[in-house]
PDB file of N, CA and C in Angstrom:
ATOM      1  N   UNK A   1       0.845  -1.177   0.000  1.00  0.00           N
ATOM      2  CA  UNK A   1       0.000   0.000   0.000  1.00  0.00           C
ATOM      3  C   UNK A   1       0.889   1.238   0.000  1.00  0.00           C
ATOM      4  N   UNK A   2       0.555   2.406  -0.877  1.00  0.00           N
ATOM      5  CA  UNK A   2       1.237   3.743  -1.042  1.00  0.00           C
ATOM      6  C   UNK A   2       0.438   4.439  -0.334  1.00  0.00           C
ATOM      7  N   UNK A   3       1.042   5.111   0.906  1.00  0.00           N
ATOM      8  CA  UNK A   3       0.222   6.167   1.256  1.00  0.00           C
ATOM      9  C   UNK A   3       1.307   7.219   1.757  1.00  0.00           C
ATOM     10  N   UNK A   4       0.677   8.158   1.339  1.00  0.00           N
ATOM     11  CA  UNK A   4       1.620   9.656   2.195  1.00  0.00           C
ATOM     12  C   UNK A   4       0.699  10.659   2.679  1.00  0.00           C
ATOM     13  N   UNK A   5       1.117  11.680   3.368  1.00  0.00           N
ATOM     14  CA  UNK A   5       0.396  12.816   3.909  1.00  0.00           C
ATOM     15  C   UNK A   5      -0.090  14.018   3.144  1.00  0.00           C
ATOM     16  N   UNK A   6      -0.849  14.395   2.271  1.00  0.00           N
ATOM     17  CA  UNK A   6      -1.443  15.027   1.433  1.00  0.00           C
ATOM     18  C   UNK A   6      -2.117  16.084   2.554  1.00  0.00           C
ATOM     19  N   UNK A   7      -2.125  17.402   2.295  1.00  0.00           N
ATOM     20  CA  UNK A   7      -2.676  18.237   2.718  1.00  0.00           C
ATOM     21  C   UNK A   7      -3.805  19.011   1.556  1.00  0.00           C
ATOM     22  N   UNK A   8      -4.959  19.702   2.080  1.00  0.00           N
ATOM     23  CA  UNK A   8      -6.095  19.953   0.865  1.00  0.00           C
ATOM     24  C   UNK A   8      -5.871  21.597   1.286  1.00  0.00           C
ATOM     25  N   UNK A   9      -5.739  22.664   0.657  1.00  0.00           N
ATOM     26  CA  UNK A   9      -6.496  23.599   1.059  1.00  0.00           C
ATOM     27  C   UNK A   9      -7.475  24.205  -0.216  1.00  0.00           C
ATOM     28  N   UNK A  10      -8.756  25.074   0.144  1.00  0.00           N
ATOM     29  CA  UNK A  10      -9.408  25.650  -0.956  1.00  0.00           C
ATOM     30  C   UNK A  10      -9.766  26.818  -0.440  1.00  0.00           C
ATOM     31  N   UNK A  11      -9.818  27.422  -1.381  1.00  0.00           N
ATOM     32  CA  UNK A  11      -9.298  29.074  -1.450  1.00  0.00           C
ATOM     33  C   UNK A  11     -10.538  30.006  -2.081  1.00  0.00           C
ATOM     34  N   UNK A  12     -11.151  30.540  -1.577  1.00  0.00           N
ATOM     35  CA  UNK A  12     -12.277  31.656  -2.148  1.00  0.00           C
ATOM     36  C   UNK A  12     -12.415  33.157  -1.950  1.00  0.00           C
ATOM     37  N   UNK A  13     -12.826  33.834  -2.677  1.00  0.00           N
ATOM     38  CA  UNK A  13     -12.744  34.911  -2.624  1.00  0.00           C
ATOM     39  C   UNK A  13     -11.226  35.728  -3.154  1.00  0.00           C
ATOM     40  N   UNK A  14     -11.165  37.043  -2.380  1.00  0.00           N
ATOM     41  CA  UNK A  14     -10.403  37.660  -2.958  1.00  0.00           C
ATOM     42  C   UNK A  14      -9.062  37.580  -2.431  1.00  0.00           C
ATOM     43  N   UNK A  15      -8.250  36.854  -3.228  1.00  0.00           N
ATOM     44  CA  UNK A  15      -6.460  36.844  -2.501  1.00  0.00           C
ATOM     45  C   UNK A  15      -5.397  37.731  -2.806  1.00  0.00           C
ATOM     46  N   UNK A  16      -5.904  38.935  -2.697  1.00  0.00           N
ATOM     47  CA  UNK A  16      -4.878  40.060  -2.014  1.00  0.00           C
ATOM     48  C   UNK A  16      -4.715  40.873  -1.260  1.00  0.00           C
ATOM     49  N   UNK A  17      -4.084  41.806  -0.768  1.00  0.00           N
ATOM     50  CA  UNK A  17      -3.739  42.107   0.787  1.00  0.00           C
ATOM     51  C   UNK A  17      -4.487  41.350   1.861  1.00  0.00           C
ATOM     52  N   UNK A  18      -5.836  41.356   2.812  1.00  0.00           N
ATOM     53  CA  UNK A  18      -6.051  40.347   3.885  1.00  0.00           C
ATOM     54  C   UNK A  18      -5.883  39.234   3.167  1.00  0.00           C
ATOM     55  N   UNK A  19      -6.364  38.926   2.671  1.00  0.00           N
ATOM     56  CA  UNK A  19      -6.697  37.759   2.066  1.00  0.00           C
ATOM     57  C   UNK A  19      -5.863  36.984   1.821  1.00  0.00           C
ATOM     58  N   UNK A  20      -5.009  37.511   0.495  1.00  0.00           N
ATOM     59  CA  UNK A  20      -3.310  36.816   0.438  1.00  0.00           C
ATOM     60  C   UNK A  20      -2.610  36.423   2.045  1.00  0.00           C
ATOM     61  N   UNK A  21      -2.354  37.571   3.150  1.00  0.00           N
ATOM     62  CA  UNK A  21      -1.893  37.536   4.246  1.00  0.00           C
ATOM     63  C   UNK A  21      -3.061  35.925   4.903  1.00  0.00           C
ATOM     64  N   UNK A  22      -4.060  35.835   4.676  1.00  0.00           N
ATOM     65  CA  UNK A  22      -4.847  34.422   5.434  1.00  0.00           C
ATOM     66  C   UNK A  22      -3.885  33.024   4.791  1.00  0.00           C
ATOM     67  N   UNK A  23      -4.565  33.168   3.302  1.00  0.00           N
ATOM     68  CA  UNK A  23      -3.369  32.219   2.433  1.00  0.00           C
ATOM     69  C   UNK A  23      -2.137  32.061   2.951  1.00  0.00           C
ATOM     70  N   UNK A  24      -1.101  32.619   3.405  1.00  0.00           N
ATOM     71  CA  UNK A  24      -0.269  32.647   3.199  1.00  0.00           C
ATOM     72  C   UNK A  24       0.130  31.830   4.994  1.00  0.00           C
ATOM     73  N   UNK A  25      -1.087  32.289   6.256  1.00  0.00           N
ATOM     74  CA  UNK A  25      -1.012  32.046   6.892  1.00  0.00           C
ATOM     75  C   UNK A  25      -1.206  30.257   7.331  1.00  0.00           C
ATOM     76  N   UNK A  26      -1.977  30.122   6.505  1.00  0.00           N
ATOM     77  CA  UNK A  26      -2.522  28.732   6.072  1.00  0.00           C
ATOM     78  C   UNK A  26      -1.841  27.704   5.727  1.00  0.00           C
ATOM     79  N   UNK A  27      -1.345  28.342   4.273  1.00  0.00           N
ATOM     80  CA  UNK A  27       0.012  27.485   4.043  1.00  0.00           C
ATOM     81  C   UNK A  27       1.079  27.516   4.595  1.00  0.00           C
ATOM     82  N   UNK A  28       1.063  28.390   5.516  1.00  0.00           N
ATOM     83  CA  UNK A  28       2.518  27.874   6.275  1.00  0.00           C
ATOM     84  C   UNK A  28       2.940  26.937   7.615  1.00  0.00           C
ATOM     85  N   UNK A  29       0.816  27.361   7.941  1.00  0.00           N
ATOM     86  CA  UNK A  29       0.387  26.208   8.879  1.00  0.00           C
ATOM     87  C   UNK A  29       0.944  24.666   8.574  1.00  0.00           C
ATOM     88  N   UNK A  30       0.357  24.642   6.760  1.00  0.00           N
ATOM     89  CA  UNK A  30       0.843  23.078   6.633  1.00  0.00           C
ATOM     90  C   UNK A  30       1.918  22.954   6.133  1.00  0.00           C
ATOM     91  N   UNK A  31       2.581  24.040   5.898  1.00  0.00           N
ATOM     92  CA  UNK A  31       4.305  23.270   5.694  1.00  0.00           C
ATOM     93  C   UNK A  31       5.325  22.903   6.860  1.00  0.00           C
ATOM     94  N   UNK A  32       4.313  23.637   8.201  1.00  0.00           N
ATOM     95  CA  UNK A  32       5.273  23.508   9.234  1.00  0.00           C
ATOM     96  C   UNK A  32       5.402  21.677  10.123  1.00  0.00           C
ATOM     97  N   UNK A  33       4.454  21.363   8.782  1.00  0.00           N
ATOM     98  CA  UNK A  33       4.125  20.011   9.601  1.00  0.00           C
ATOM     99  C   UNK A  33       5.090  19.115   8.485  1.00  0.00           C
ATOM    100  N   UNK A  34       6.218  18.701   9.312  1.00  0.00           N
ATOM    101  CA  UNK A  34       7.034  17.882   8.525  1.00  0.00           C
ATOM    102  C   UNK A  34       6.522  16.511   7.691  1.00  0.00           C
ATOM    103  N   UNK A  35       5.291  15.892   8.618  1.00  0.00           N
ATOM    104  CA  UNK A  35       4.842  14.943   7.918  1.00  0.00           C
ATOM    105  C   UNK A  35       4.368  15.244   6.673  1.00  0.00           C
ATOM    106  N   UNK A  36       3.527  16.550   6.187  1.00  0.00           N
ATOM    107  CA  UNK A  36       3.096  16.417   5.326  1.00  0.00           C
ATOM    108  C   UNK A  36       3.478  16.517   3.941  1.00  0.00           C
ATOM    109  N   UNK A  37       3.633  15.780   2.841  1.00  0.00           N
ATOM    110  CA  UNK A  37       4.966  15.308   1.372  1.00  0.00           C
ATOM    111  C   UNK A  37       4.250  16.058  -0.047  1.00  0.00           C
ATOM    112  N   UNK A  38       2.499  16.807   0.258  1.00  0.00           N
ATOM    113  CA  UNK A  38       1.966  17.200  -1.011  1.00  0.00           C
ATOM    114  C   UNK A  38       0.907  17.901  -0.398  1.00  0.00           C
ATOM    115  N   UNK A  39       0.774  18.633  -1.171  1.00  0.00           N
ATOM    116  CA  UNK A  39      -0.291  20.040  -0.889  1.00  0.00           C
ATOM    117  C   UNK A  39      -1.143  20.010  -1.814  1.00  0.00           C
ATOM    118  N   UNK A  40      -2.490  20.089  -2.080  1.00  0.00           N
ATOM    119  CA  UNK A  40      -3.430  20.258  -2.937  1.00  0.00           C
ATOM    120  C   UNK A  40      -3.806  21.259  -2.680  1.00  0.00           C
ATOM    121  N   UNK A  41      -3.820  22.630  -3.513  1.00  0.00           N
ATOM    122  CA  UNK A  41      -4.423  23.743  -3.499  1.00  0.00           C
ATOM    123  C   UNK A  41      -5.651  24.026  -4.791  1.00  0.00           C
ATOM    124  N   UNK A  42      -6.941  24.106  -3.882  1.00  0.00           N
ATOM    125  CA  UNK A  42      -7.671  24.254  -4.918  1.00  0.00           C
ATOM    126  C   UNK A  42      -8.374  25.955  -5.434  1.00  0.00           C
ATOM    127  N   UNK A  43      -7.951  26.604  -6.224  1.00  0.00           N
ATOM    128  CA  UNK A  43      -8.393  27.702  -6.555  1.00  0.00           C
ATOM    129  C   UNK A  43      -9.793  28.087  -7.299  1.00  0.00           C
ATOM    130  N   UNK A  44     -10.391  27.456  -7.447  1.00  0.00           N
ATOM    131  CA  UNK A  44     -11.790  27.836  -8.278  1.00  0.00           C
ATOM    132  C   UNK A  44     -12.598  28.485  -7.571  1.00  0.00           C
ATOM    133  N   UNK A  45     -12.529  28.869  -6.181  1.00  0.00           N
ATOM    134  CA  UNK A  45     -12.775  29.978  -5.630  1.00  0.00           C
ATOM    135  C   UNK A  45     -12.359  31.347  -5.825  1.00  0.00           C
ATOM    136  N   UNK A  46     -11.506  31.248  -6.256  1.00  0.00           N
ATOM    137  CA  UNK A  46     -10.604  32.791  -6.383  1.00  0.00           C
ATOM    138  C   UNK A  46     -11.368  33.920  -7.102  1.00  0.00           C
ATOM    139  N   UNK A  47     -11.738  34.982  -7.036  1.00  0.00           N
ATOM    140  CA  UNK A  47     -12.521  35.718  -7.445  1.00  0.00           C
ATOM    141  C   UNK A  47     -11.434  36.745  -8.212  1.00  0.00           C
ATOM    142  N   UNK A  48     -10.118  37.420  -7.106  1.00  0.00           N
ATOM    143  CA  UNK A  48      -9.077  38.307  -7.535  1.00  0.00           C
ATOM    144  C   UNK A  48      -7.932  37.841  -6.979  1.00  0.00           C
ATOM    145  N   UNK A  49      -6.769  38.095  -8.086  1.00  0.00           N
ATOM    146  CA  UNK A  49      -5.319  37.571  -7.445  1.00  0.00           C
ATOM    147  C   UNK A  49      -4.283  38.336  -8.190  1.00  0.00           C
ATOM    148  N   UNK A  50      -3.483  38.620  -7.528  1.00  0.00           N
ATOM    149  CA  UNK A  50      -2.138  39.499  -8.480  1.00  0.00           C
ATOM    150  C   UNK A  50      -0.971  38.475  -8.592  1.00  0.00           C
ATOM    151  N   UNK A  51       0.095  39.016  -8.605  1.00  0.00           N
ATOM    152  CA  UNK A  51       1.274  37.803  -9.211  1.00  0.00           C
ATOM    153  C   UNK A  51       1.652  37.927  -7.980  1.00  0.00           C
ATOM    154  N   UNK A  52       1.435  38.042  -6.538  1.00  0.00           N
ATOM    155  CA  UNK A  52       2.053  37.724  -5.171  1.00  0.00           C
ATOM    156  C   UNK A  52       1.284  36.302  -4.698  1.00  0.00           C
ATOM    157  N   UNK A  53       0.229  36.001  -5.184  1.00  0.00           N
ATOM    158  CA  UNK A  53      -0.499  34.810  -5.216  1.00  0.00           C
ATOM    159  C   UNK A  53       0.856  33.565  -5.626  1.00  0.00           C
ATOM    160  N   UNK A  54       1.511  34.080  -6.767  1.00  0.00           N
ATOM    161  CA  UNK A  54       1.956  32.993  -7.873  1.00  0.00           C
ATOM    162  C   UNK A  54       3.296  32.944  -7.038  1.00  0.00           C
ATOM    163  N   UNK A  55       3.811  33.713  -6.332  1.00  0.00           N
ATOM    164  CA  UNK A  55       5.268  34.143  -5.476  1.00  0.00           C
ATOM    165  C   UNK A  55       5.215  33.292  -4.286  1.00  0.00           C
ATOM    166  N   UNK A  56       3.536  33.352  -3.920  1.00  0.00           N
ATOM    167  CA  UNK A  56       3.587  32.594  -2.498  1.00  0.00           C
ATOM    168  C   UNK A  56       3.644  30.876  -2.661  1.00  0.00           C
ATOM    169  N   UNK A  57       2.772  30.784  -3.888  1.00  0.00           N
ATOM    170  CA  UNK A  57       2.879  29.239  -4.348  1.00  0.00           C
ATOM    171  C   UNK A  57       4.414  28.686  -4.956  1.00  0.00           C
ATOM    172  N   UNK A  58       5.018  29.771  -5.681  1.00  0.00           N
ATOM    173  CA  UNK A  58       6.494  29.473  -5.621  1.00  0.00           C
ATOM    174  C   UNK A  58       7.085  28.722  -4.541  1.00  0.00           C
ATOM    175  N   UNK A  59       7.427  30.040  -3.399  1.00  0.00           N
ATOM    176  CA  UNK A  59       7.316  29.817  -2.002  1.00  0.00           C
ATOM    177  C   UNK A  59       7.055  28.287  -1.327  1.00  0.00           C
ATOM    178  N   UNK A  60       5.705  28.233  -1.330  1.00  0.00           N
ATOM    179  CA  UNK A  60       5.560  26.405  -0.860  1.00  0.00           C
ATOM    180  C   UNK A  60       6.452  25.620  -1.802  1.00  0.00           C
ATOM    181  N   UNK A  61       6.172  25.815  -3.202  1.00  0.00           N
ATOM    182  CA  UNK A  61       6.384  25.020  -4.024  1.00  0.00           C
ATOM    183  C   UNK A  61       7.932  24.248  -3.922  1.00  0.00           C
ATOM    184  N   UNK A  62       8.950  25.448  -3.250  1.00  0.00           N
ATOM    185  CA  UNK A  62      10.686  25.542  -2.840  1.00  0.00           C
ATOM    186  C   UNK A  62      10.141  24.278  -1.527  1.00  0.00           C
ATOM    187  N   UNK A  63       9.745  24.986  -0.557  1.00  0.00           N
ATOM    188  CA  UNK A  63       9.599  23.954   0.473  1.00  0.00           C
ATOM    189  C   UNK A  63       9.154  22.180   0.603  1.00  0.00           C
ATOM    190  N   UNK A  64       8.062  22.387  -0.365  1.00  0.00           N
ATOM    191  CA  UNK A  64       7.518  21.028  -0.485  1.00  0.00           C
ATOM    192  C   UNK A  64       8.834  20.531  -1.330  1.00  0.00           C
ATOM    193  N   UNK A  65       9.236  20.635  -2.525  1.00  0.00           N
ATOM    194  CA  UNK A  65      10.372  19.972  -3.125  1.00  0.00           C
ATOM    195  C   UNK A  65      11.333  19.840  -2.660  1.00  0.00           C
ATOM    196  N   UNK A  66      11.888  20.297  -1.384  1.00  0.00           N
ATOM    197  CA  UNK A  66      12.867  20.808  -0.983  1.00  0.00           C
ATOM    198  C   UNK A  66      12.509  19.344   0.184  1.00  0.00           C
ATOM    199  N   UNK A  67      11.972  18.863   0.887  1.00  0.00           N
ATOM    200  CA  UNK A  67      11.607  17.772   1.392  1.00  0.00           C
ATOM    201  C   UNK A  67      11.160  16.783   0.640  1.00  0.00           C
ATOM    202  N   UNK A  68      11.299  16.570  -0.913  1.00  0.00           N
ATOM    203  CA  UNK A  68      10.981  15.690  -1.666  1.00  0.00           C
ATOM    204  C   UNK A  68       9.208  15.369  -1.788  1.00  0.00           C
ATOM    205  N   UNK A  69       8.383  16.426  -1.632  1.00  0.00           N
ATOM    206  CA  UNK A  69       7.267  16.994  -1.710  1.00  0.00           C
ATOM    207  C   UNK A  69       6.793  17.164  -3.140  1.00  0.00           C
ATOM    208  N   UNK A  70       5.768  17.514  -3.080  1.00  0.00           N
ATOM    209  CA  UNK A  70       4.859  18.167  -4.704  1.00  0.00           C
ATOM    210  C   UNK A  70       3.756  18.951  -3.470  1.00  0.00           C
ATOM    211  N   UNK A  71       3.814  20.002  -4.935  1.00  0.00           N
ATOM    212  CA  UNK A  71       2.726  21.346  -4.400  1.00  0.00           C
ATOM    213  C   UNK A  71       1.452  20.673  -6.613  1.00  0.00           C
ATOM    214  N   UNK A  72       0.547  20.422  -5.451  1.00  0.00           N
ATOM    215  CA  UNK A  72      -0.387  20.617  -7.356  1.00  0.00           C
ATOM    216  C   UNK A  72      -1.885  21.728  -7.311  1.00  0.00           C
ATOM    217  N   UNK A  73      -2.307  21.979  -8.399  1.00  0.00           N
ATOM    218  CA  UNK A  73      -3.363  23.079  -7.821  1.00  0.00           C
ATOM    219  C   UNK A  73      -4.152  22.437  -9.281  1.00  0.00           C
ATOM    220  N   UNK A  74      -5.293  22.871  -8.370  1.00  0.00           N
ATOM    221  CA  UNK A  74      -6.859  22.701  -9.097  1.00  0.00           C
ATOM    222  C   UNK A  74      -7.699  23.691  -9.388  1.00  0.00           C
ATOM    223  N   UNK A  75      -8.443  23.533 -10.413  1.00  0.00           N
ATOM    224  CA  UNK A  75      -9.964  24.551 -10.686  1.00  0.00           C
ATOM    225  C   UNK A  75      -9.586  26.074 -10.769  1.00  0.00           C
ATOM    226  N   UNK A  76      -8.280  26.350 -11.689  1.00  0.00           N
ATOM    227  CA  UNK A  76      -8.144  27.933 -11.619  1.00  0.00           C
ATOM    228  C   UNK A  76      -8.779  28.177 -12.523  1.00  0.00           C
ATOM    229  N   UNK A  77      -9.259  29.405 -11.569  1.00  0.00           N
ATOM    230  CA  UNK A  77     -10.204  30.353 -12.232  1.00  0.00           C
ATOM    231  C   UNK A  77     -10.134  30.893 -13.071  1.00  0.00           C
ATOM    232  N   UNK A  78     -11.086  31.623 -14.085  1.00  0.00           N
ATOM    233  CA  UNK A  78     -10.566  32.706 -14.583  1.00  0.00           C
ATOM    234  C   UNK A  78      -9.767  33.796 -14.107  1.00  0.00           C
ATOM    235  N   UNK A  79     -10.057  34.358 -12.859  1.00  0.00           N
ATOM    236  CA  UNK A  79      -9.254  35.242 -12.598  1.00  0.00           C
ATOM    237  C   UNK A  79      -7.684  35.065 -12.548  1.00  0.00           C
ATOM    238  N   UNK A  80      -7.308  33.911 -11.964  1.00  0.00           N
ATOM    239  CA  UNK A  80      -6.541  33.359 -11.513  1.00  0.00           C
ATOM    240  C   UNK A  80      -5.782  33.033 -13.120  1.00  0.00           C
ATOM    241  N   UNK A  81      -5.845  32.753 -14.260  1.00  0.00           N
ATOM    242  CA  UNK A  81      -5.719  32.312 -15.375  1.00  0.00           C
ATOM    243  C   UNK A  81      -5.488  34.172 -15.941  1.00  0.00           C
ATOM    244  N   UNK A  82      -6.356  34.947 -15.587  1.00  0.00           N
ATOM    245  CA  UNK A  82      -5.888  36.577 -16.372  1.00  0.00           C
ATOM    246  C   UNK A  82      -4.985  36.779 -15.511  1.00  0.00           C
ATOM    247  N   UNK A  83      -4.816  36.358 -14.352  1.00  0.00           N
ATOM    248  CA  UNK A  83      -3.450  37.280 -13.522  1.00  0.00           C
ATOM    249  C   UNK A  83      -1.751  36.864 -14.302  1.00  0.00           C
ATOM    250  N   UNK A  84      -2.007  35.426 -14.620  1.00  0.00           N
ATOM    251  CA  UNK A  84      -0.988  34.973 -15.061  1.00  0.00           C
ATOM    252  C   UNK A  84      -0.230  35.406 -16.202  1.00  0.00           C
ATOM    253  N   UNK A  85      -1.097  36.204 -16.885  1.00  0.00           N
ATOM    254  CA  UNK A  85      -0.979  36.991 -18.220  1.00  0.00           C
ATOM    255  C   UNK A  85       0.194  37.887 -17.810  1.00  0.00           C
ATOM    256  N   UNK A  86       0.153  37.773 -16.637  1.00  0.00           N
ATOM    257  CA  UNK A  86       1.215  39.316 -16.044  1.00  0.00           C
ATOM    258  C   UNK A  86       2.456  38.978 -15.178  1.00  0.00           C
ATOM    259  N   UNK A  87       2.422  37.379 -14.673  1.00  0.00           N
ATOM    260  CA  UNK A  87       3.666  37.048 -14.213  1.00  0.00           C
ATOM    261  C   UNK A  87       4.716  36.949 -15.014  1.00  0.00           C
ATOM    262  N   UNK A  88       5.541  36.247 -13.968  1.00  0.00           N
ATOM    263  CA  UNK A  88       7.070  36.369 -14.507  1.00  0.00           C
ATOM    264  C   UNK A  88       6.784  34.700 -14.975  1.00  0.00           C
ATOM    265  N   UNK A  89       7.381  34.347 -15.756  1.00  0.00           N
ATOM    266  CA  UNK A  89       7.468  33.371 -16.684  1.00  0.00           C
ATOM    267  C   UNK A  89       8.203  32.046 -16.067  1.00  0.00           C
ATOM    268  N   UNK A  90       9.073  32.199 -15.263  1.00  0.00           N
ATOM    269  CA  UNK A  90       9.163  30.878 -14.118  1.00  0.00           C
ATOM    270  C   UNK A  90       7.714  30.758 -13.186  1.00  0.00           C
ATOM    271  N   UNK A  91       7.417  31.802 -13.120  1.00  0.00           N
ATOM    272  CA  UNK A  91       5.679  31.372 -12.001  1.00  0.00           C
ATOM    273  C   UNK A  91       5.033  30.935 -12.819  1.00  0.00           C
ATOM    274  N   UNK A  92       4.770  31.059 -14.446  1.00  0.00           N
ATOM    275  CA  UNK A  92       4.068  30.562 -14.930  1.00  0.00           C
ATOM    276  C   UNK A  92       3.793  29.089 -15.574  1.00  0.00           C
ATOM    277  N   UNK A  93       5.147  29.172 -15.450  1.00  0.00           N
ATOM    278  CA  UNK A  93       5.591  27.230 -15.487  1.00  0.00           C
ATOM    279  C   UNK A  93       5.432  26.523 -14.677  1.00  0.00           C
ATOM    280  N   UNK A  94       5.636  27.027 -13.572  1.00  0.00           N
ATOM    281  CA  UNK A  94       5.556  26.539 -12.059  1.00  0.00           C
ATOM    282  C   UNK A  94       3.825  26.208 -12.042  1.00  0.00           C
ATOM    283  N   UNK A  95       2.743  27.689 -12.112  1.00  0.00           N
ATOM    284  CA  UNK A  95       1.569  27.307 -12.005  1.00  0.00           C
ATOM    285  C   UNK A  95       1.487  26.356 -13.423  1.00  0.00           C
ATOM    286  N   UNK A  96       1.457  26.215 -14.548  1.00  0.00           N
ATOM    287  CA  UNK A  96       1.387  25.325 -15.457  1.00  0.00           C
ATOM    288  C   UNK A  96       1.465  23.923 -15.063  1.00  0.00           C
ATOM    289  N   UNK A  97       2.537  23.596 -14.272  1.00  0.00           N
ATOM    290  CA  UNK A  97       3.216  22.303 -13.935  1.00  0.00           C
ATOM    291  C   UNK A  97       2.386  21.418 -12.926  1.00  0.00           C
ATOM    292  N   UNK A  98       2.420  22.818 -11.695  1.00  0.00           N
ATOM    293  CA  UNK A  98       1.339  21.960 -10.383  1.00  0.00           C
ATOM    294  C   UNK A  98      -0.180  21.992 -11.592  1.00  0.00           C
ATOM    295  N   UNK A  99      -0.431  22.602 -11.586  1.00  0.00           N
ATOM    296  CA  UNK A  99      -2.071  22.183 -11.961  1.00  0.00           C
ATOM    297  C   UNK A  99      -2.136  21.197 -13.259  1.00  0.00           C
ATOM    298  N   UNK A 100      -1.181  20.550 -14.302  1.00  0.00           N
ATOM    299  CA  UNK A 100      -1.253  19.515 -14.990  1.00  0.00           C
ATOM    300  C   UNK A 100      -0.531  18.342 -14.637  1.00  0.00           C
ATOM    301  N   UNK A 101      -0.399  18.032 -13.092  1.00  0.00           N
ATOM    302  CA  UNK A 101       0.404  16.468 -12.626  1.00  0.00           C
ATOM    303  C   UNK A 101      -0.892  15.648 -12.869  1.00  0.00           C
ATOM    304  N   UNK A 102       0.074  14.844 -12.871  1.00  0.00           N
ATOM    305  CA  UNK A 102      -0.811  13.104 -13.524  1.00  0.00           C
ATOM    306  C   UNK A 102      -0.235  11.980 -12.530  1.00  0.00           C
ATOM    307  N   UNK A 103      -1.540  12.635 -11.075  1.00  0.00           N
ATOM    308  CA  UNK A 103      -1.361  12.344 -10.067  1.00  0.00           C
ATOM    309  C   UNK A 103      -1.460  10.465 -10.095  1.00  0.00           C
ATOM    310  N   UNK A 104      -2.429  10.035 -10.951  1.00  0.00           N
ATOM    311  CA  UNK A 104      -2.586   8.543 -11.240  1.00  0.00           C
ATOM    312  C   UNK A 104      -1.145   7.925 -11.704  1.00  0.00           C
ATOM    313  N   UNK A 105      -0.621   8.666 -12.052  1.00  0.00           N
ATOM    314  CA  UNK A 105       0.907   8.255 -12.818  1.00  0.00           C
ATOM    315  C   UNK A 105       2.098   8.422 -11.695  1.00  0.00           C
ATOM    316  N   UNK A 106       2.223   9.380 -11.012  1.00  0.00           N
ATOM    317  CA  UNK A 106       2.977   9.962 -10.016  1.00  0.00           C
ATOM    318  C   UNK A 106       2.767   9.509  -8.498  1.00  0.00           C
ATOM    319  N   UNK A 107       1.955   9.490  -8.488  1.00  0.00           N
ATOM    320  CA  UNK A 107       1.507   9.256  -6.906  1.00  0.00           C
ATOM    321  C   UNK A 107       0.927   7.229  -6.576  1.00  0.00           C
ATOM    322  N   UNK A 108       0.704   6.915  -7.387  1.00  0.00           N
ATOM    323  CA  UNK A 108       0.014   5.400  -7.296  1.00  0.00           C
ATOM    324  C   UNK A 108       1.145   4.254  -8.483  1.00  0.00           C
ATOM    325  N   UNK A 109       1.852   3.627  -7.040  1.00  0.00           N
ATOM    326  CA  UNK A 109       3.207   2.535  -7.285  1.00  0.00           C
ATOM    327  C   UNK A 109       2.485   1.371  -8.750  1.00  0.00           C
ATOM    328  N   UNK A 110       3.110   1.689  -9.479  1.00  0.00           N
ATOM    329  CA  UNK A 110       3.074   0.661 -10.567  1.00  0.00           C
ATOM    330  C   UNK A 110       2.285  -0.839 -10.414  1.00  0.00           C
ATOM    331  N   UNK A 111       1.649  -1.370 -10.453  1.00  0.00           N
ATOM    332  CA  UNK A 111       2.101  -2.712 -10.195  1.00  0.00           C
ATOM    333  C   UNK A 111       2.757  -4.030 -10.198  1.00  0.00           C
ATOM    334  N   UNK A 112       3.219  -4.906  -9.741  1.00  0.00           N
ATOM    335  CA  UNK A 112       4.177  -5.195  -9.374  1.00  0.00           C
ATOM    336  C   UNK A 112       3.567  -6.480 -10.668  1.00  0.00           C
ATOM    337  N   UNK A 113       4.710  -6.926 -10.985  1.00  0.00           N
ATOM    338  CA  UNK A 113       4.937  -8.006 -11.867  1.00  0.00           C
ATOM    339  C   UNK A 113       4.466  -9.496 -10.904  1.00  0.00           C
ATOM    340  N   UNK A 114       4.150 -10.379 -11.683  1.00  0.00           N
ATOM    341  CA  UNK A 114       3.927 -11.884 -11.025  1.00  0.00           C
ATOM    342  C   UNK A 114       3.830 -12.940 -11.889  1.00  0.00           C
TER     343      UNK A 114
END
């Protein structure tokens, strides 16, 4: 059996200034927990986001890999999809990357020959 510690968070409304500052508080809640190896962030809540959104998911993104982790994200929004229009082009690979893993491929052990 494959199992690891997956953390969920989902995200609504508007993520900048309070808002970003909650996010940011959140995720750092669950990075401080060594057990946990993957973060699911789901955005289809997001209503507004600037490119400090994409800085903070960087951010985890260093940490979780950095413990042999994955950061992946779900359901971005439109908004979340026009902000990107305006990042810097490593955040945009970065968000590109987490939100197209092929968690069935990555996360669930092959099976074993017999």
């Amino acid at each position: 059996m494959h199992t690891e510690r997956v953390a969920l968070v989902s995200v609504s409304g508007g993520v900048v200034g309070a808002g970003l500052g909650e996010l940011r508080e959140g995720v750092d809640a669950v990075l401080r927990s060594a057990e946990v190896r993957g973060l699911m962030i789901d955005l289809s809540g997001v209503s507004c986001c600037d490119a400090k959104l994409f800085a903070l998911l960087g951010d985890a993104h260093d940490v979780l890999v950095g413990r042999g982790g994955w950061l992946g994200l779900v359901g971005l929004s439109a908004p979340v999809l026009d902000s990107l229009e305006s990042a810097e082009l490593s955040l945009v690979l970065l968000i590109s990357r987490a939100s197209m893993r092929d968690f069935a491929r990555d996360r669930v052990p092959a099976p074993r020959g017999g």
